[in-house]
Protein backbone atom coordinates (compact mmCIF):
# COMPACT_ATOMS: atom_id res chain seq x y z
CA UNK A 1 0.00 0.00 0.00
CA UNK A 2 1.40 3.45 -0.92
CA UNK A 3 0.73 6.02 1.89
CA UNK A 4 0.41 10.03 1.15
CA UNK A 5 0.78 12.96 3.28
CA UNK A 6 -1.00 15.70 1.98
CA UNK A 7 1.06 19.42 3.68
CA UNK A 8 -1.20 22.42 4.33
CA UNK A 9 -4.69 21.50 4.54
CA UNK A 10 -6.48 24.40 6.05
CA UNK A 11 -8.61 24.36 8.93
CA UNK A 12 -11.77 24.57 7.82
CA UNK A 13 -11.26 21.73 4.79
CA UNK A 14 -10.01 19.50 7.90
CA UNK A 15 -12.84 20.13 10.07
CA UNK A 16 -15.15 19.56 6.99
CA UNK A 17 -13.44 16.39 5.99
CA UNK A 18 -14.03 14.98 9.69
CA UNK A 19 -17.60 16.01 9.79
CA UNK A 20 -18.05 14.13 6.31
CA UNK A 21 -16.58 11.26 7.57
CA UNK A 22 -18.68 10.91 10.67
CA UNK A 23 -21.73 11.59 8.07
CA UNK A 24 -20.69 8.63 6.71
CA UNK A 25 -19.61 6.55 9.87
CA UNK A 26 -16.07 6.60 8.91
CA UNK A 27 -12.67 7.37 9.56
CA UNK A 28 -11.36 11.14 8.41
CA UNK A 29 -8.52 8.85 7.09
CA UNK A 30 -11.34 6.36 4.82
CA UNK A 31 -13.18 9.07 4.06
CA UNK A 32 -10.00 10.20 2.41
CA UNK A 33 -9.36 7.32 0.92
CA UNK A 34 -13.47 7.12 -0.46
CA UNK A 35 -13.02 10.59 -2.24
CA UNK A 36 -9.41 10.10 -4.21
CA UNK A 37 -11.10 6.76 -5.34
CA UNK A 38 -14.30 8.34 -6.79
CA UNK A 39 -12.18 11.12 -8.22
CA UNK A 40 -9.93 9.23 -9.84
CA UNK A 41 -12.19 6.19 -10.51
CA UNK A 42 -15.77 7.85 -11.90
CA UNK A 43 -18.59 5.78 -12.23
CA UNK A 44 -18.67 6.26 -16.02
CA UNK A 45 -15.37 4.45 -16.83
CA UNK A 46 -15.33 1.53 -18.78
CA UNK A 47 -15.13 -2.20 -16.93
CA UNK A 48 -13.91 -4.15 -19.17
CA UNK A 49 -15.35 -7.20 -17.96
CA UNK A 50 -18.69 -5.57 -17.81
CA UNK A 51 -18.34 -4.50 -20.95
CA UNK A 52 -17.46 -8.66 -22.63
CA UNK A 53 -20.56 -9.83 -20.78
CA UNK A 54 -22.59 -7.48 -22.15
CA UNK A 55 -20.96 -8.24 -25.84
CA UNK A 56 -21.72 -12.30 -24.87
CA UNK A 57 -25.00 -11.74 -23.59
CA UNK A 58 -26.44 -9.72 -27.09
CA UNK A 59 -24.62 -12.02 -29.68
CA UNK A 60 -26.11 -14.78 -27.44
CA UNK A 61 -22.32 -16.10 -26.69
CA UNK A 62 -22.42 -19.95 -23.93
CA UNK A 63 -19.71 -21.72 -22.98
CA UNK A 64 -20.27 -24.29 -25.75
CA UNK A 65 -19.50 -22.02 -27.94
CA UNK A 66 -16.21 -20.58 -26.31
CA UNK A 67 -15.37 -24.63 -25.57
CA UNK A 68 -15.17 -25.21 -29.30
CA UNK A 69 -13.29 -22.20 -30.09
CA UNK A 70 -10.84 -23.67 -27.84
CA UNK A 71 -10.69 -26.72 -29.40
CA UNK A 72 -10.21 -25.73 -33.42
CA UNK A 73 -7.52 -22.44 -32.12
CA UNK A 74 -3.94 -22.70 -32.86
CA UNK A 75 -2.18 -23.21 -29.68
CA UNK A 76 1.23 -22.35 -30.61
CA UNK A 77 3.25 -19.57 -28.72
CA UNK A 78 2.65 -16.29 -31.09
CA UNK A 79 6.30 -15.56 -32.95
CA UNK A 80 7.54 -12.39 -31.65
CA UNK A 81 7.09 -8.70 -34.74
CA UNK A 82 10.27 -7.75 -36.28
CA UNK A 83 10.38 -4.17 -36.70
CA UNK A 84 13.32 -4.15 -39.16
């Protein structure tokens, strides 16, 4: 875990930060954490693995049919690009 000290934090955004934590029946330092993670993780980003189920579920994709694209793929390592 990487830890972060954040220098000059005025009054007011400190007392504010603890009263939004208790609002929330947290820890000033969870409530920290809670707000970098929605700022830098929005609800609008793409999930990539929500985004494959939903590409499954409207072409109708089951595991039979990923079972015998396994079985008919070419299983050989991939040979490295030359950029020459």
């Amino acid at each position: 875990m990487v830890a972060v000290t954040i220098r000059n934090l005025s009054e007011e955004a400190h007392r504010a930060l603890k009263v939004r934590a208790a609002q929330h029946n947290r820890s000033a330092e969870a409530e920290m954490r809670a707000i970098l993670e929605a700022a830098v993780r929005p609800e609008g980003r793409l999930l990539l693995g929500t985004a494959l189920q939903e590409i499954g579920q409207k072409y109708d994709i089951t595991n039979a049919d990923i079972e015998a694209i396994e079985q008919v793929r070419d299983k050989r390592p991939a040979k490295p690009m030359k950029f020459e």
